[in-house]
N, C-alpha and C. Protein backbone atom coordinates (compact mmCIF):
# COMPACT_ATOMS: atom_id res chain seq x y z
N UNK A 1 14.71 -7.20 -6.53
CA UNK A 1 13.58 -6.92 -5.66
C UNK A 1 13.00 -5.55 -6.02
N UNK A 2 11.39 -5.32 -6.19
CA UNK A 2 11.20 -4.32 -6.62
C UNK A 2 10.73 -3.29 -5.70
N UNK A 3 11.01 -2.32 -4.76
CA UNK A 3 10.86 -1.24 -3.82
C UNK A 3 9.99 -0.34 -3.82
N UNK A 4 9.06 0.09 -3.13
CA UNK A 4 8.14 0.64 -3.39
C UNK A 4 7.85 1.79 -1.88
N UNK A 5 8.09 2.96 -1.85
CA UNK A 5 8.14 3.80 -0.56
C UNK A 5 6.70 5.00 -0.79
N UNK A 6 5.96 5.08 0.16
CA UNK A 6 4.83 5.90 0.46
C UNK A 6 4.93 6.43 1.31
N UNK A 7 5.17 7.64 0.79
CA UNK A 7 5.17 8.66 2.52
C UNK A 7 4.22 9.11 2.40
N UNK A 8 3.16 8.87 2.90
CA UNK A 8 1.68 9.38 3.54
C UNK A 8 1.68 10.76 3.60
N UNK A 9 2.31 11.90 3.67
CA UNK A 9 2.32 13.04 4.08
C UNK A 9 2.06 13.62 2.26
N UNK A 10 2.75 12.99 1.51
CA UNK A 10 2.95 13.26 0.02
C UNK A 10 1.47 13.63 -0.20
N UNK A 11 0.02 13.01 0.27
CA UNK A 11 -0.88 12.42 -0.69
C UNK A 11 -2.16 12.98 -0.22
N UNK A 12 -3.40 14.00 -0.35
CA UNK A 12 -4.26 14.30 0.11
C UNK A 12 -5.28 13.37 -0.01
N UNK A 13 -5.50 12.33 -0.91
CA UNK A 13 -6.93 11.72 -0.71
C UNK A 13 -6.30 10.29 -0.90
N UNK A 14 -7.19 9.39 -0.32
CA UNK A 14 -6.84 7.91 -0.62
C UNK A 14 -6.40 7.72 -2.58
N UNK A 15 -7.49 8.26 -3.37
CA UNK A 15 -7.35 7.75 -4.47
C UNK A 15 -5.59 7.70 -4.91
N UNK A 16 -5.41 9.18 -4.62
CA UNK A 16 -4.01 9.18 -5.13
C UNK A 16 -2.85 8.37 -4.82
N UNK A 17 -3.38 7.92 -3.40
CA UNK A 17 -2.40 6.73 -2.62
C UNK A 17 -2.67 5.30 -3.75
N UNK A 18 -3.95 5.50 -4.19
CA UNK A 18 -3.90 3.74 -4.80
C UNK A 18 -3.48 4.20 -6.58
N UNK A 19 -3.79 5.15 -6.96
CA UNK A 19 -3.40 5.59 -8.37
C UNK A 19 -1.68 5.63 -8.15
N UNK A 20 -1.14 6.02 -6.99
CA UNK A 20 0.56 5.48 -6.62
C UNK A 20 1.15 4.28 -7.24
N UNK A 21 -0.15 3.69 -6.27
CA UNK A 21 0.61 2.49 -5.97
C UNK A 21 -0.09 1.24 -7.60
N UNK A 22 -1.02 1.68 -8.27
CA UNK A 22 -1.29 1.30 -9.41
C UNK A 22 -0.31 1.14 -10.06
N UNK A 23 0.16 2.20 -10.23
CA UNK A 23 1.51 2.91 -11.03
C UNK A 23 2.63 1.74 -10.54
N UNK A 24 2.91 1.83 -9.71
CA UNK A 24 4.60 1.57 -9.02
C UNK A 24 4.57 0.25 -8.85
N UNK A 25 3.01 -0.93 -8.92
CA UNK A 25 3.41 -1.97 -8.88
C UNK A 25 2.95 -2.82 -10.13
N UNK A 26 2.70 -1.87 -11.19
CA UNK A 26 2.03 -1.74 -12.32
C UNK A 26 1.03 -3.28 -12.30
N UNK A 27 -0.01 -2.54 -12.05
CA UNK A 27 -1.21 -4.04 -11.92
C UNK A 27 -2.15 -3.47 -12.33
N UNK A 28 -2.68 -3.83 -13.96
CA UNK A 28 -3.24 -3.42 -14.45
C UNK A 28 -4.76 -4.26 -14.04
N UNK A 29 -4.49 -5.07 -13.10
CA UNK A 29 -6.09 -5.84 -12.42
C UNK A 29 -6.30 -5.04 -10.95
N UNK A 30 -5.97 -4.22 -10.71
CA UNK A 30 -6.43 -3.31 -9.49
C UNK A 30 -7.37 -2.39 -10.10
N UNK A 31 -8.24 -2.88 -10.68
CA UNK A 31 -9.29 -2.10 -11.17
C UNK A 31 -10.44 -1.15 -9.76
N UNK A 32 -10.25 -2.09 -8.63
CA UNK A 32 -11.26 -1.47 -7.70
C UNK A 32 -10.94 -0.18 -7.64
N UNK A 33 -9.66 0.26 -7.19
CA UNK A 33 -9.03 1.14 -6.16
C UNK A 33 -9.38 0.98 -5.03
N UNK A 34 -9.30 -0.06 -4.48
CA UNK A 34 -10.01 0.05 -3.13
C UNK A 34 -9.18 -0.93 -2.02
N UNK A 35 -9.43 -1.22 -0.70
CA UNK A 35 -8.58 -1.43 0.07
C UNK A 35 -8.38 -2.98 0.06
N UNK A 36 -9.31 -3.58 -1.10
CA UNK A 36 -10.00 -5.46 -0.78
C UNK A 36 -9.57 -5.41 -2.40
N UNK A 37 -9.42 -4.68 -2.95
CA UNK A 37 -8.73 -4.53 -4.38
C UNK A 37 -7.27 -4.85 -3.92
N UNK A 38 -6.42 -4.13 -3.39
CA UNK A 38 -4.74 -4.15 -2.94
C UNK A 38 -4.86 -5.30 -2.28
N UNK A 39 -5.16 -5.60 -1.55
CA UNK A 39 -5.37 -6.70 -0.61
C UNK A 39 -4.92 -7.69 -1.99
N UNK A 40 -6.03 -8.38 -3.07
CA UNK A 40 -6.02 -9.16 -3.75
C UNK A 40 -4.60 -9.00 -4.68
N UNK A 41 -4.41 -7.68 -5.38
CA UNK A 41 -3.35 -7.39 -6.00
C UNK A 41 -1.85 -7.61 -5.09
N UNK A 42 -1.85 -7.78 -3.87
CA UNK A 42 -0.34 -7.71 -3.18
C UNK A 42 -0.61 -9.41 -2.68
N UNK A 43 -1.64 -9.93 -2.34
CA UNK A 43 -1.62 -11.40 -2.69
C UNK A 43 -1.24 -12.46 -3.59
N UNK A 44 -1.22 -11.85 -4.66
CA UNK A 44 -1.07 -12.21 -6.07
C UNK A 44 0.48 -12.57 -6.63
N UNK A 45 1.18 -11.18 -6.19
CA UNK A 45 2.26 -10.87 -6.92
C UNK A 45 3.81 -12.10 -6.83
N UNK A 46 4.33 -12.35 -7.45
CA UNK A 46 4.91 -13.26 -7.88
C UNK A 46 6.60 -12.41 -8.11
N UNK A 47 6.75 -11.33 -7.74
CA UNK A 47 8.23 -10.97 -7.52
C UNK A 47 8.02 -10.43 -6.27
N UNK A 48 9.60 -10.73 -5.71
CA UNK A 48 9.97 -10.10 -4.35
C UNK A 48 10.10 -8.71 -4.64
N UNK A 49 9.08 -8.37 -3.57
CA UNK A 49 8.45 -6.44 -3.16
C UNK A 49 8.72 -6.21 -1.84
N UNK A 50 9.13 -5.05 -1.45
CA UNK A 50 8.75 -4.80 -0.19
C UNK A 50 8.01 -2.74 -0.24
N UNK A 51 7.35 -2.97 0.55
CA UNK A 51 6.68 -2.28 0.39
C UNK A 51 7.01 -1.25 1.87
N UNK A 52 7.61 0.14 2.14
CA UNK A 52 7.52 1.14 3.12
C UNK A 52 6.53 1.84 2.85
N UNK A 53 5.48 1.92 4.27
CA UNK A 53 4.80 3.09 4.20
C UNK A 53 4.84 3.90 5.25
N UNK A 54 5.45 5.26 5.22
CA UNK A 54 5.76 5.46 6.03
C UNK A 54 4.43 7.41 6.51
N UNK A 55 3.96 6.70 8.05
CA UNK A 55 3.06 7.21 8.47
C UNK A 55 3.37 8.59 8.93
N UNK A 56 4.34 9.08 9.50
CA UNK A 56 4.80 10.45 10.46
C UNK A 56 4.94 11.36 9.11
N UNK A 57 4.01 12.33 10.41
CA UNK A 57 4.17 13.46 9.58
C UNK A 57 2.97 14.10 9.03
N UNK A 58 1.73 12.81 9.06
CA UNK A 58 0.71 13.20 7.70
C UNK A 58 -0.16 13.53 9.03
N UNK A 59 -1.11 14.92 8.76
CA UNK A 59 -1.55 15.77 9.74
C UNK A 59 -3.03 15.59 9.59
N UNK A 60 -4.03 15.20 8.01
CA UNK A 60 -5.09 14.98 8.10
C UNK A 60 -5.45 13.50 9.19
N UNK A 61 -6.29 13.81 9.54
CA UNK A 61 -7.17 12.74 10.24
C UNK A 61 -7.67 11.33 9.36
N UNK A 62 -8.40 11.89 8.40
CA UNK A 62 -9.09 11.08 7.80
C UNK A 62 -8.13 10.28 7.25
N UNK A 63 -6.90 11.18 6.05
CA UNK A 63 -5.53 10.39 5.68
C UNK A 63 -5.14 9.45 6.41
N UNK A 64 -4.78 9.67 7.85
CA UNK A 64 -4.34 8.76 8.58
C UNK A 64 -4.81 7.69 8.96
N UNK A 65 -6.21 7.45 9.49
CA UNK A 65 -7.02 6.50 9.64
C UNK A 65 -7.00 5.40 8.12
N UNK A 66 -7.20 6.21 7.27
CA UNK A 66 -6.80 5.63 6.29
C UNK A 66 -5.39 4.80 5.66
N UNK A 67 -4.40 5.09 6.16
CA UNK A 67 -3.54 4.81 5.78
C UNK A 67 -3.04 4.04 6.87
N UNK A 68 -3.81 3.91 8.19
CA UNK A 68 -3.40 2.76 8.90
C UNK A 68 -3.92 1.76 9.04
N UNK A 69 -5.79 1.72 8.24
CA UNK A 69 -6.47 0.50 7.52
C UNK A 69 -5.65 -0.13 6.69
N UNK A 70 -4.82 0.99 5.59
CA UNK A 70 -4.00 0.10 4.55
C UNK A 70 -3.00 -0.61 5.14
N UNK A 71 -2.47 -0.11 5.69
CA UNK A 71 -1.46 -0.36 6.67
C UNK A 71 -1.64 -1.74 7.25
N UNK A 72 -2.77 -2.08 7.66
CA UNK A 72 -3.84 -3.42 8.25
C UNK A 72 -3.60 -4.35 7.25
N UNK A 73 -4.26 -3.93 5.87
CA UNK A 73 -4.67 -4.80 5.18
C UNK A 73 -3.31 -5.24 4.28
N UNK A 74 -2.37 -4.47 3.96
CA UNK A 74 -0.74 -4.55 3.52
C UNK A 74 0.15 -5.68 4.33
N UNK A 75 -0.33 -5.90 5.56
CA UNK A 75 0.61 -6.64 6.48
C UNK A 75 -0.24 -7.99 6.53
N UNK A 76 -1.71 -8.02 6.56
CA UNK A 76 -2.32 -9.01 6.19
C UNK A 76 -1.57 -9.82 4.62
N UNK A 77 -1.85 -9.49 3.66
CA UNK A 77 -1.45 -9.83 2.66
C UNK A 77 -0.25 -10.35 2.65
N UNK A 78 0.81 -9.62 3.20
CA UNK A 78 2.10 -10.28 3.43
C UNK A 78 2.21 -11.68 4.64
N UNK A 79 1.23 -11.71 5.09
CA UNK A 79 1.08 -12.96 5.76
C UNK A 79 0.63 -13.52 5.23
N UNK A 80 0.75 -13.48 4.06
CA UNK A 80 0.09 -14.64 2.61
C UNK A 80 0.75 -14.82 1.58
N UNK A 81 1.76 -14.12 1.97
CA UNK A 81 2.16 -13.98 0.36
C UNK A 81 4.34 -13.75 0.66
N UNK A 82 4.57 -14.93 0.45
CA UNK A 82 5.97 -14.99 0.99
C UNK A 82 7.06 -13.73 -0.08
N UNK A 83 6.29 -13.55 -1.09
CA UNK A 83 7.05 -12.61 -2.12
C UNK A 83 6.83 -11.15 -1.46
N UNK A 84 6.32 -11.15 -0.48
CA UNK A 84 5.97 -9.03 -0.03
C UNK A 84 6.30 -9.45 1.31
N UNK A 85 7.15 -7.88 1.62
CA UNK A 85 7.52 -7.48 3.09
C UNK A 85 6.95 -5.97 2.59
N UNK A 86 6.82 -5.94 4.02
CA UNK A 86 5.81 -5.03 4.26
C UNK A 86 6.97 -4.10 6.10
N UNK A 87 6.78 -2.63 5.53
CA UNK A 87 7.67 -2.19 6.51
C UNK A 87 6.89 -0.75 6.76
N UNK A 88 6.35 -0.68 7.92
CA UNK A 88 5.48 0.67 8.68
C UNK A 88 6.37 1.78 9.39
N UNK A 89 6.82 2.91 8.74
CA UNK A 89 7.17 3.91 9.57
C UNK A 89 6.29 4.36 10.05
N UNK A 90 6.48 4.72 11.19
CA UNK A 90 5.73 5.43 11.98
C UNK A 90 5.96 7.26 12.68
């Protein structure tokens, strides 16, 4: 199973959160960077992932809002996709 942990506090702008997670779930078709980009890329995937993102702690505003859209759209996907769990610290 391949593991994948985001602590939100790590990351000042969205990009770097999806250039992360580019990286770590190496999907070289996440060309968007964007939140309907991951969406499609964590739909897709064909090995068992689980994915922590964990929210406490991260003090920007905007970060956060952000990262609890992803947060939205991460748990969506896993209601599609029997290969991803999806786990929200808070």
């Amino acid at each position: 199973m391949q593991e994948v942990y985001i602590n939100g506090r790590d990351y000042e702008t969205p990009e770097e959160v999806h250039e992360f997670l580019n990286d770590a779930l190496d999907c070289p078709g996440y060309y968007g960077r964007n939140l309907s980009a991951l969406y499609d890329v964590l739909t897709e995937l064909s090995e068992d992932t689980r994915i922590v993102l964990n929210l406490s702690d991260v003090d920007d505003d905007g970060m956060i809002e952000f990262l609890e859209r992803m947060a939205e759209v991460m748990t969506d996907a896993a209601d599609e996709n029997d290969y991803l769990e999806i786990e929200i610290e808070q």
